[in-house]
PDB file of N, CA and C in Angstrom:
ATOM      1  N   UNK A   1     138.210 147.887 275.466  1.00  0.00           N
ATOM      2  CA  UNK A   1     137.739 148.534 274.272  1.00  0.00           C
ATOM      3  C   UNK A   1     138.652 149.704 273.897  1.00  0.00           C
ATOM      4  N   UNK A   2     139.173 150.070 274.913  1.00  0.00           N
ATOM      5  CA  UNK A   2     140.143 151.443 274.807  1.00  0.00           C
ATOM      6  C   UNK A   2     141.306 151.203 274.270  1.00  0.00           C
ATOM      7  N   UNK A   3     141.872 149.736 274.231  1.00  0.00           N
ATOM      8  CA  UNK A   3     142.992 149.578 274.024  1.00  0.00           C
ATOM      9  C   UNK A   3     142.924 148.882 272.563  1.00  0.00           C
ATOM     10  N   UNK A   4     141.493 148.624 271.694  1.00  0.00           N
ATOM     11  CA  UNK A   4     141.136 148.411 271.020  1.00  0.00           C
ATOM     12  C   UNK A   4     141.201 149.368 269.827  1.00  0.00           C
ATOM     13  N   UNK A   5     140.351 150.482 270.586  1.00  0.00           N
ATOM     14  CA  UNK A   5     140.618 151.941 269.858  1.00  0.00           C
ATOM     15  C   UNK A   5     141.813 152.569 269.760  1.00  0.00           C
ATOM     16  N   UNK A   6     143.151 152.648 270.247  1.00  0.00           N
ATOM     17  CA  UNK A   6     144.546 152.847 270.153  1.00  0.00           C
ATOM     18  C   UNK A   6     144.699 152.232 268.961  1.00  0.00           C
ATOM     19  N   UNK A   7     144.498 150.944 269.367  1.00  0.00           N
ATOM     20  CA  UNK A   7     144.803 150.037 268.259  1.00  0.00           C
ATOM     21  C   UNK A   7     144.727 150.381 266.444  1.00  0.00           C
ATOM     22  N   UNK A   8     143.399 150.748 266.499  1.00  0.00           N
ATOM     23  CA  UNK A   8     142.456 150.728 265.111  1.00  0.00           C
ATOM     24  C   UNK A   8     143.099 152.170 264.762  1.00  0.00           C
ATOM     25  N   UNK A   9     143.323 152.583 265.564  1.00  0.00           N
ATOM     26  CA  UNK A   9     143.503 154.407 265.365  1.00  0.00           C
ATOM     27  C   UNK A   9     145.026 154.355 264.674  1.00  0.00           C
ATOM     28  N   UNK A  10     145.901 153.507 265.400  1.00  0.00           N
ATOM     29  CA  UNK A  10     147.100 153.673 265.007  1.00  0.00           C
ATOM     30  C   UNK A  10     147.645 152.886 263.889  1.00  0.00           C
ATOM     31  N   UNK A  11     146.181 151.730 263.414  1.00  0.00           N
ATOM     32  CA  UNK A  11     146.382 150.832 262.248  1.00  0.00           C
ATOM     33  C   UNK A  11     145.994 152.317 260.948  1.00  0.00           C
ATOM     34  N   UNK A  12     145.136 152.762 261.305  1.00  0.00           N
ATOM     35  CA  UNK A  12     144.328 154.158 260.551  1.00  0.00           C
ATOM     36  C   UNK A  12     145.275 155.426 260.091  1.00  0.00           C
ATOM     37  N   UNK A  13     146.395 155.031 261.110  1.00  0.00           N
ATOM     38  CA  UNK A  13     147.533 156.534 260.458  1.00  0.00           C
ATOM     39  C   UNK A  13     147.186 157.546 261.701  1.00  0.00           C
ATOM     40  N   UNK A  14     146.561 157.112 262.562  1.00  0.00           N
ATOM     41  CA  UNK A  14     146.151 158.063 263.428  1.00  0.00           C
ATOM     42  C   UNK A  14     147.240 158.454 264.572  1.00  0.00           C
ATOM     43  N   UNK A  15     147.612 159.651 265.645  1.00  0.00           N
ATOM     44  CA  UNK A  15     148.652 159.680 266.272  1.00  0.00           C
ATOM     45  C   UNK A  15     147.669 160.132 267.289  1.00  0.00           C
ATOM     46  N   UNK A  16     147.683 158.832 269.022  1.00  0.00           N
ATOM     47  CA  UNK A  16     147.538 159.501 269.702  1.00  0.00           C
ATOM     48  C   UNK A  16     148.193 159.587 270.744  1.00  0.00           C
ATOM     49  N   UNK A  17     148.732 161.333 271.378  1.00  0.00           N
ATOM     50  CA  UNK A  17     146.899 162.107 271.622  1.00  0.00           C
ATOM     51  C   UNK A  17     146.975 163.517 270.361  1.00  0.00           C
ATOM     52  N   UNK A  18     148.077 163.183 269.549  1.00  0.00           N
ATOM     53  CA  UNK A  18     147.989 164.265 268.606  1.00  0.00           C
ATOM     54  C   UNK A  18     146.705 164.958 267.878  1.00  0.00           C
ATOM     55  N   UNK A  19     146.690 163.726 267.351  1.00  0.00           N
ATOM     56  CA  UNK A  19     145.417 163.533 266.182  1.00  0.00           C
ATOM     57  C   UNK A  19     144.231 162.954 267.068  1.00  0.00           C
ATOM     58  N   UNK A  20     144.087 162.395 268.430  1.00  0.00           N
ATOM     59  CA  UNK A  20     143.120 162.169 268.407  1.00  0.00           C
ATOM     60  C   UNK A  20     143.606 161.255 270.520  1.00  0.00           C
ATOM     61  N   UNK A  21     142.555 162.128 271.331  1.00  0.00           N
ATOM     62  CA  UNK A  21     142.814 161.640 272.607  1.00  0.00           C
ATOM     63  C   UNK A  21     141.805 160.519 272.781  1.00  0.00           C
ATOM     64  N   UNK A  22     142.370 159.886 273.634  1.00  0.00           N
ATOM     65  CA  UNK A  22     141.229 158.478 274.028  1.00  0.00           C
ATOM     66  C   UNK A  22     141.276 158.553 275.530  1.00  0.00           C
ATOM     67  N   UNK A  23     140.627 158.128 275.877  1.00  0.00           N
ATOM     68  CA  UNK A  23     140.079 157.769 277.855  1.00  0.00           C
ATOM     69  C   UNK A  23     139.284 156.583 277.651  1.00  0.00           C
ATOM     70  N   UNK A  24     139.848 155.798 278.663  1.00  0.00           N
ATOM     71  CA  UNK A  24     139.145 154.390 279.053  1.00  0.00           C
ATOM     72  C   UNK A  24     138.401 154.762 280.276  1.00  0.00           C
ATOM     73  N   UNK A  25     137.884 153.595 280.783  1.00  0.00           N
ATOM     74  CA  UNK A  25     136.835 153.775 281.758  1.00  0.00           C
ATOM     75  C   UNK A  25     137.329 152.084 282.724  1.00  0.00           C
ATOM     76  N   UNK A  26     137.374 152.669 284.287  1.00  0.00           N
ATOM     77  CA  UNK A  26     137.550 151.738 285.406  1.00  0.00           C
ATOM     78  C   UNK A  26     138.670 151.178 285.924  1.00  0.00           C
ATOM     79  N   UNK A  27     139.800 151.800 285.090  1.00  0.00           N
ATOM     80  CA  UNK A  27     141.624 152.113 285.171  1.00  0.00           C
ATOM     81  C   UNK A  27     141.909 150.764 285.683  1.00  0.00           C
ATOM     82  N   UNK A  28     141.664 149.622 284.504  1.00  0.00           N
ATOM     83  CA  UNK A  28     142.075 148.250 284.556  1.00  0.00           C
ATOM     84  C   UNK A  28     143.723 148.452 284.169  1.00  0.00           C
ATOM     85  N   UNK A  29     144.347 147.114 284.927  1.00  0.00           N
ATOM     86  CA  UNK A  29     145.681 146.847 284.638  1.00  0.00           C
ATOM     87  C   UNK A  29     145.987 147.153 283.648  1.00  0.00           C
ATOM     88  N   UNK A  30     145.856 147.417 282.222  1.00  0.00           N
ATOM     89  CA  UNK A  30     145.622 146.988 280.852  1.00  0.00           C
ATOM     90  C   UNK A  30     146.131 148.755 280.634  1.00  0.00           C
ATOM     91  N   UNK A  31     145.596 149.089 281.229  1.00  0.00           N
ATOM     92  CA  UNK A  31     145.688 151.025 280.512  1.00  0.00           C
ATOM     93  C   UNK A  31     146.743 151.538 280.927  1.00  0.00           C
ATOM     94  N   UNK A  32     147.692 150.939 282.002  1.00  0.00           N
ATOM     95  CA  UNK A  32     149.470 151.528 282.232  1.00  0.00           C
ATOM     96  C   UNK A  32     150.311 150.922 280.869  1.00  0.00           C
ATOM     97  N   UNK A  33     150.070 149.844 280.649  1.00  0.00           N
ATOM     98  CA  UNK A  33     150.653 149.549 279.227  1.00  0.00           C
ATOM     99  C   UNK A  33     150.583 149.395 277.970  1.00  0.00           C
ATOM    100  N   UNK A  34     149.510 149.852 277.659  1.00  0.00           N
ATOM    101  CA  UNK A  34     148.503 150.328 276.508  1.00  0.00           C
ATOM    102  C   UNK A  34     149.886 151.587 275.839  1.00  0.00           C
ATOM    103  N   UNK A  35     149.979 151.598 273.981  1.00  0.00           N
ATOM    104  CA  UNK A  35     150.852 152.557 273.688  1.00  0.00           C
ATOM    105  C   UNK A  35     149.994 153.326 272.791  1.00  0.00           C
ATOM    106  N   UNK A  36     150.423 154.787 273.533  1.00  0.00           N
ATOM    107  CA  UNK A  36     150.396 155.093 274.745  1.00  0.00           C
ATOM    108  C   UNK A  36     149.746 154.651 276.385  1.00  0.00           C
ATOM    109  N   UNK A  37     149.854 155.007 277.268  1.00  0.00           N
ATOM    110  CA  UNK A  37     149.678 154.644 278.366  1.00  0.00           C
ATOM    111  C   UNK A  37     148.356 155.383 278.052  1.00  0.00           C
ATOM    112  N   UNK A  38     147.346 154.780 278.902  1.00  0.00           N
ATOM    113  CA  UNK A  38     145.501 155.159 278.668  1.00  0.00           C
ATOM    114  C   UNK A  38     145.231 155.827 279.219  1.00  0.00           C
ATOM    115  N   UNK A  39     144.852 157.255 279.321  1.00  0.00           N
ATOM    116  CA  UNK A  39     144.335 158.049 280.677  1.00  0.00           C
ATOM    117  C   UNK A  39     142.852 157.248 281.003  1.00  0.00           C
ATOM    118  N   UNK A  40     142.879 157.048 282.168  1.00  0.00           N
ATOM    119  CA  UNK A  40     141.297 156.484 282.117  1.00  0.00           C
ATOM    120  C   UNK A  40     140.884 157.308 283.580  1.00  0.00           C
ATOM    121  N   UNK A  41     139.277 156.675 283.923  1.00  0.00           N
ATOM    122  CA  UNK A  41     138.528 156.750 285.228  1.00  0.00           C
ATOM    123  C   UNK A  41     138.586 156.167 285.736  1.00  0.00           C
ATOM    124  N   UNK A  42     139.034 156.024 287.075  1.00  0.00           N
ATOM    125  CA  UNK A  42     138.994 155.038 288.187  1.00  0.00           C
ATOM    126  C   UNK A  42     137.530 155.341 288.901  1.00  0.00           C
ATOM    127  N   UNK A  43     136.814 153.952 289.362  1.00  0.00           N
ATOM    128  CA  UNK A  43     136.191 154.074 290.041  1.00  0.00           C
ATOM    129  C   UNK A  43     136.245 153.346 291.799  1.00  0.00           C
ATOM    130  N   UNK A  44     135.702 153.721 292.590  1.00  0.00           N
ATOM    131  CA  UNK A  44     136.187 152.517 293.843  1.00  0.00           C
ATOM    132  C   UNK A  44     135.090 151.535 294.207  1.00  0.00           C
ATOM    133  N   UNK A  45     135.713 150.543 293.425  1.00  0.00           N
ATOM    134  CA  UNK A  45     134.868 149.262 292.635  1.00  0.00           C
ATOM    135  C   UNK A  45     134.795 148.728 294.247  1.00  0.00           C
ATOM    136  N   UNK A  46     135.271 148.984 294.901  1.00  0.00           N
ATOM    137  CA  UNK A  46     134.976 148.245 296.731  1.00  0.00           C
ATOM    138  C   UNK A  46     133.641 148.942 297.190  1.00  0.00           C
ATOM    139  N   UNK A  47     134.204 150.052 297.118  1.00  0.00           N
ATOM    140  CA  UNK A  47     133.112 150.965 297.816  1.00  0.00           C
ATOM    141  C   UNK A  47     131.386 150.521 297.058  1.00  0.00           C
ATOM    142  N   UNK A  48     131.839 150.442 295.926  1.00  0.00           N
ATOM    143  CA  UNK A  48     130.556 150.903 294.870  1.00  0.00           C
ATOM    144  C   UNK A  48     129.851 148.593 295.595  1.00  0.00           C
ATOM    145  N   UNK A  49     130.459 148.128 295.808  1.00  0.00           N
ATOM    146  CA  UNK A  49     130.320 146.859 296.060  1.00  0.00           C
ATOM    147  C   UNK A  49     129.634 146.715 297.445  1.00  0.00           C
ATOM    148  N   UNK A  50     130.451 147.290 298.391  1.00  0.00           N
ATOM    149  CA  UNK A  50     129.643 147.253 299.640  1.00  0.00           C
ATOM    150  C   UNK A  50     128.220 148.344 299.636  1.00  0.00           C
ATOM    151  N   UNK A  51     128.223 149.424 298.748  1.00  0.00           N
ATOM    152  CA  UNK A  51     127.152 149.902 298.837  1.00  0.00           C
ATOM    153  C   UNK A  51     126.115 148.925 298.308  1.00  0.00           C
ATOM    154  N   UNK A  52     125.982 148.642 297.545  1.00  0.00           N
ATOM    155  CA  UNK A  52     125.278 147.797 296.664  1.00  0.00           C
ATOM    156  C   UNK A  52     125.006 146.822 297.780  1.00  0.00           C
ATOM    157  N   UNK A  53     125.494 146.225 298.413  1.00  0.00           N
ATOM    158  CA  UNK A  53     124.855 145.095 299.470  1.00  0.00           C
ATOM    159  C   UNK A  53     124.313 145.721 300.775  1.00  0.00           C
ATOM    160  N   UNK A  54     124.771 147.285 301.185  1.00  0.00           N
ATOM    161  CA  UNK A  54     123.890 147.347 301.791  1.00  0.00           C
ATOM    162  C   UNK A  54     122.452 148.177 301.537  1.00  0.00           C
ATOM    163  N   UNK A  55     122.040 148.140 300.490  1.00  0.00           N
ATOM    164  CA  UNK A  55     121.218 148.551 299.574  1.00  0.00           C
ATOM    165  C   UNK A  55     120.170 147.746 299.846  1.00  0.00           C
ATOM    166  N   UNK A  56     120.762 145.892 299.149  1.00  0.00           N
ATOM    167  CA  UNK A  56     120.097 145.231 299.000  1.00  0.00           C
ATOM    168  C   UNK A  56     119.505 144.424 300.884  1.00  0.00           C
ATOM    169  N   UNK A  57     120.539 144.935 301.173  1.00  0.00           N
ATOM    170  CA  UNK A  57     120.084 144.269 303.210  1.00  0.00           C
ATOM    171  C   UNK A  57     118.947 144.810 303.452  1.00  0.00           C
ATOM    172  N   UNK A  58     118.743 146.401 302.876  1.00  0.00           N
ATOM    173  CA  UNK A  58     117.857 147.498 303.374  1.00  0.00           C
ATOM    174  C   UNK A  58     116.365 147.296 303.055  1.00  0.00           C
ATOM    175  N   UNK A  59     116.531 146.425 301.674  1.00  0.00           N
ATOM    176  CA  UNK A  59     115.678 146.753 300.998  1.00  0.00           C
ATOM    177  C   UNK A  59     114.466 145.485 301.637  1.00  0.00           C
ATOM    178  N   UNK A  60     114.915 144.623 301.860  1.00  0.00           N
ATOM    179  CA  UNK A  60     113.724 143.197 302.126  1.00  0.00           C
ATOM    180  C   UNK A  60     113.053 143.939 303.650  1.00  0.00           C
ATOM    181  N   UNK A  61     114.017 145.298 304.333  1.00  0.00           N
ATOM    182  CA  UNK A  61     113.773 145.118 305.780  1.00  0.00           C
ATOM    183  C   UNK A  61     113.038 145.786 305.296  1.00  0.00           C
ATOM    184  N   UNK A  62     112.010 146.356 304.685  1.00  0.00           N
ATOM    185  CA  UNK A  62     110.781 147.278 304.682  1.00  0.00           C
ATOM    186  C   UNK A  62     111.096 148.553 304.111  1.00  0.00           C
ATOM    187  N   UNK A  63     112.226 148.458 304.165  1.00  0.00           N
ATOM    188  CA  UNK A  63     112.784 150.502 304.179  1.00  0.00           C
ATOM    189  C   UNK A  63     112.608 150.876 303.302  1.00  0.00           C
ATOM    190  N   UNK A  64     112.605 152.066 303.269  1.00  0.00           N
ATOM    191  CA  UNK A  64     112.395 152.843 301.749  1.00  0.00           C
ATOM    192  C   UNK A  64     113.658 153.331 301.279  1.00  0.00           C
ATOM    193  N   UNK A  65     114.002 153.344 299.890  1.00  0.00           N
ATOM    194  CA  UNK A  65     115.199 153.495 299.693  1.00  0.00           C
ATOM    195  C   UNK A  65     115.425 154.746 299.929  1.00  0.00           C
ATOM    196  N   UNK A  66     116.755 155.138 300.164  1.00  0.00           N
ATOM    197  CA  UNK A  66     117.561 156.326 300.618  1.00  0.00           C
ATOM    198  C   UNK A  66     117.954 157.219 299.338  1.00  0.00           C
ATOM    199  N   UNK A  67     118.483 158.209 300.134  1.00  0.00           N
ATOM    200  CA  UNK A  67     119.266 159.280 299.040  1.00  0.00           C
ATOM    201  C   UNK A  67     119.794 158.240 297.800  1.00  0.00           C
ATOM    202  N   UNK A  68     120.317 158.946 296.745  1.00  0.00           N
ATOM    203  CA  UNK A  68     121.014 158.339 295.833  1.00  0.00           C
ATOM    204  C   UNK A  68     122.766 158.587 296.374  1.00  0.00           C
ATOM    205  N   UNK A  69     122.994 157.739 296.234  1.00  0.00           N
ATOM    206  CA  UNK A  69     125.036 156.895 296.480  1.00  0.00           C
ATOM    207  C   UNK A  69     125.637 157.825 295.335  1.00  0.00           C
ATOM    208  N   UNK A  70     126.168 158.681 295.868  1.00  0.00           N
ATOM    209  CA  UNK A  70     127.235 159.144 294.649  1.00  0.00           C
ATOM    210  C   UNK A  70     128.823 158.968 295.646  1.00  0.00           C
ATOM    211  N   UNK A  71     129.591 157.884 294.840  1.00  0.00           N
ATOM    212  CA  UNK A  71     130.786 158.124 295.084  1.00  0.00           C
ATOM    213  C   UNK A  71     132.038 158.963 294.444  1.00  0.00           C
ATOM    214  N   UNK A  72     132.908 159.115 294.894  1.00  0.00           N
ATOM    215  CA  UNK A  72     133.659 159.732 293.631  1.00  0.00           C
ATOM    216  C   UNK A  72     134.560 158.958 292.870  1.00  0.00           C
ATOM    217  N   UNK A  73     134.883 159.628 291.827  1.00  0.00           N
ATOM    218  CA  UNK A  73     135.986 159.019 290.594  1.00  0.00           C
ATOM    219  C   UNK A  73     136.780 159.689 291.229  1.00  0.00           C
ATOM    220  N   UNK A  74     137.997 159.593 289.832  1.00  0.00           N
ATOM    221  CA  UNK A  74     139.569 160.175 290.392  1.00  0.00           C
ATOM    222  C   UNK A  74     139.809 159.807 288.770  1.00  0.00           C
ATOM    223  N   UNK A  75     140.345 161.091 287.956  1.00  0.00           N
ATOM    224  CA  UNK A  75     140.873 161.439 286.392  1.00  0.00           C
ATOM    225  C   UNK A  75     142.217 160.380 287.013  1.00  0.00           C
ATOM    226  N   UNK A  76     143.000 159.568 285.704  1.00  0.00           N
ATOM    227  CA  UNK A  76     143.851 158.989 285.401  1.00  0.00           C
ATOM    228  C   UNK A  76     144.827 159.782 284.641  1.00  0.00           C
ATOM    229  N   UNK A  77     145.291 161.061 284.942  1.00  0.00           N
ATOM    230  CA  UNK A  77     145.778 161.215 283.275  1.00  0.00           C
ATOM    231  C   UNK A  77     146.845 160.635 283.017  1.00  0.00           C
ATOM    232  N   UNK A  78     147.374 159.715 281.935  1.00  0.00           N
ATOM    233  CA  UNK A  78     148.390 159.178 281.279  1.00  0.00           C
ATOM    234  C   UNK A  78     148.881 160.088 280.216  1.00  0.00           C
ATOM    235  N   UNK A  79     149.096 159.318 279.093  1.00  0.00           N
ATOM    236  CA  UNK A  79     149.808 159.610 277.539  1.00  0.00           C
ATOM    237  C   UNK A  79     148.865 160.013 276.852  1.00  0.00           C
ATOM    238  N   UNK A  80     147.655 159.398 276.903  1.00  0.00           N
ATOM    239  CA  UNK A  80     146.822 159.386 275.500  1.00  0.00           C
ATOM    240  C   UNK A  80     146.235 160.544 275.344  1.00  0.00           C
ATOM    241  N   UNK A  81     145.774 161.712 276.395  1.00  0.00           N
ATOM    242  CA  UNK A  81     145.218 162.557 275.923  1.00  0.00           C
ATOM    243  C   UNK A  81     146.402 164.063 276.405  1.00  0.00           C
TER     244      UNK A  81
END
């Protein structure tokens, strides 16, 4: 979608990150070659995966669910903003 919005922005007369910064979200292949290059959010789509299953292991065994899972991101900055 981010590389969508570059797009439309720069069909629009728009200059970014002059006129206007963009950030994507989940720092897919797609956002190093995006023009400009995409600053985006990485998330750690592994981590966030194995939590999630052992969530769901926990959950049939009776348990009560736990704290809330906060993992961290990590800023991308590129070109765009």
């Amino acid at each position: 979608m981010a590389d969508g919005a570059l797009r439309a922005l720069r069909h629009a007369g728009r200059r970014v990150p002059d006129d206007v910064a963009v950030v994507g979200f989940d720092d897919v292949e797609l956002a190093r070659y995006t023009e400009p290059p995409l600053t985006t959010v990485r998330q750690p789509v592994f981590d966030i995966g194995r939590e999630m299953v052992l969530l769901m292991l926990r959950q049939p065994a009776g348990r009560a669910n736990g704290p809330p899972v906060i993992l961290p991101t990590e800023l991308v900055v590129r070109d765009s903003t």
